[in-house]
Protein backbone atom coordinates (compact mmCIF):
# COMPACT_ATOMS: atom_id res chain seq x y z
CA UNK A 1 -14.43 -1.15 7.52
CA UNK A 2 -10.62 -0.44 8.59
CA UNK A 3 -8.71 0.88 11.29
CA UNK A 4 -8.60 4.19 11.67
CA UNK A 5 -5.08 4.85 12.07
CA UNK A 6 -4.30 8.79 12.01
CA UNK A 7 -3.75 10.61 15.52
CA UNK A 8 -4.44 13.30 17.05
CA UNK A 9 -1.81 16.45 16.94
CA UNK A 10 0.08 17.05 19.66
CA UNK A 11 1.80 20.61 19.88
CA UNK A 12 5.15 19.99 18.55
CA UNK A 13 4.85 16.75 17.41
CA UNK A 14 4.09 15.32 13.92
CA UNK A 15 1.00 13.15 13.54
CA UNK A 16 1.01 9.74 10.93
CA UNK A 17 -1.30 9.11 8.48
CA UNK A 18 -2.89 6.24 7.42
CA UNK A 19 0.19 5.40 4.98
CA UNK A 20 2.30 6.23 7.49
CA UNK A 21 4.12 9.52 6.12
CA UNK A 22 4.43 11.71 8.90
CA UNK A 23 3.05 15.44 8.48
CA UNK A 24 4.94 18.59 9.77
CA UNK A 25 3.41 20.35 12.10
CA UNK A 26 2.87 24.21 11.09
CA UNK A 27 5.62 25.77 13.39
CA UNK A 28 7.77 23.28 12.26
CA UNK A 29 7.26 23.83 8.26
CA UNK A 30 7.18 27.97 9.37
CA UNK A 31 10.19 27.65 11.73
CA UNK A 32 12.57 25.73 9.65
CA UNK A 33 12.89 27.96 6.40
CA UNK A 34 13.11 30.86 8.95
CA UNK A 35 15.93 29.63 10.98
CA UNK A 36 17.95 29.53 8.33
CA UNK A 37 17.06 32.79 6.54
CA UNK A 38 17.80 34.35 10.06
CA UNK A 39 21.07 32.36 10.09
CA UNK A 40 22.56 33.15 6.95
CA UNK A 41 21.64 36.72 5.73
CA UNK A 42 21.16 40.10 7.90
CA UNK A 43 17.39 39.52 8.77
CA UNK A 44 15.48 42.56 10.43
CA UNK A 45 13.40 39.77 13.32
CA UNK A 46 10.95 42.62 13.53
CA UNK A 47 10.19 42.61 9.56
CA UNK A 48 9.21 39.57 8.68
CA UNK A 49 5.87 39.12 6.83
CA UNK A 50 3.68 36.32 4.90
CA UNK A 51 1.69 36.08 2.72
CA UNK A 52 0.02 33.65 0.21
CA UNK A 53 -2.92 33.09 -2.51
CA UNK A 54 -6.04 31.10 -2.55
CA UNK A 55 -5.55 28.41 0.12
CA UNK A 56 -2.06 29.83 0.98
CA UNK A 57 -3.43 33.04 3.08
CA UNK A 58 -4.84 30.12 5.38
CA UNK A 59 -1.49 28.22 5.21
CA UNK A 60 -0.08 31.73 6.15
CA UNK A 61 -2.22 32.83 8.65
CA UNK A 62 -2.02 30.01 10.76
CA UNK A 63 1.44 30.51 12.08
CA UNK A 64 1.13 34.24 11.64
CA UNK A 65 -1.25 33.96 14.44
CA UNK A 66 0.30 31.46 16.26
CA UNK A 67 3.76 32.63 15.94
CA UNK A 68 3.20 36.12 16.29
CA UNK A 69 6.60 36.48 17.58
CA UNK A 70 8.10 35.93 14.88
CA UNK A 71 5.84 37.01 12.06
CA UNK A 72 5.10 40.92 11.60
CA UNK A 73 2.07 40.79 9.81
CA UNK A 74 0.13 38.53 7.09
CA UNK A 75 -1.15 40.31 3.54
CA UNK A 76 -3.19 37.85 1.58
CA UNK A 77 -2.51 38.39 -2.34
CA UNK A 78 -5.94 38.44 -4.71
């Protein structure tokens, strides 16, 4: 019988566990390695894809949906 202590997500905002350890949101784990990619080398913004294996589609997929701005199109590998 304990305390529930995890939140609820709120859009760009991390949420604690139960240890305490925040967890990235999505965008923010998708956004990140992106920004700099797009910072440092000639990056067509109209050409980037994801993609991913087993649970990793999912893990793609999210922000492919989400972010469809800035993701071209998802291809799950098999």
């Amino acid at each position: 019988m304990g305390t529930n202590t995890a939140t609820r997500p709120v859009r760009g905002q991390t949420t604690a566990l139960p240890d305490h350890t925040p967890r990235l949101e999505y965008r923010t784990f998708t956004s990140t390695p992106l920004n700099i990619l797009e910072n440092g080398l000639c990056v067509d913004r109209r050409q980037v894809y994801a993609t991913g294996r087993s649970n990793g589609d999912g893990l793609a997929g999210l922000p492919a949906c989400r972010m469809a701005v800035r993701i071209a199109a998802i291809s799950p590998r098999k």
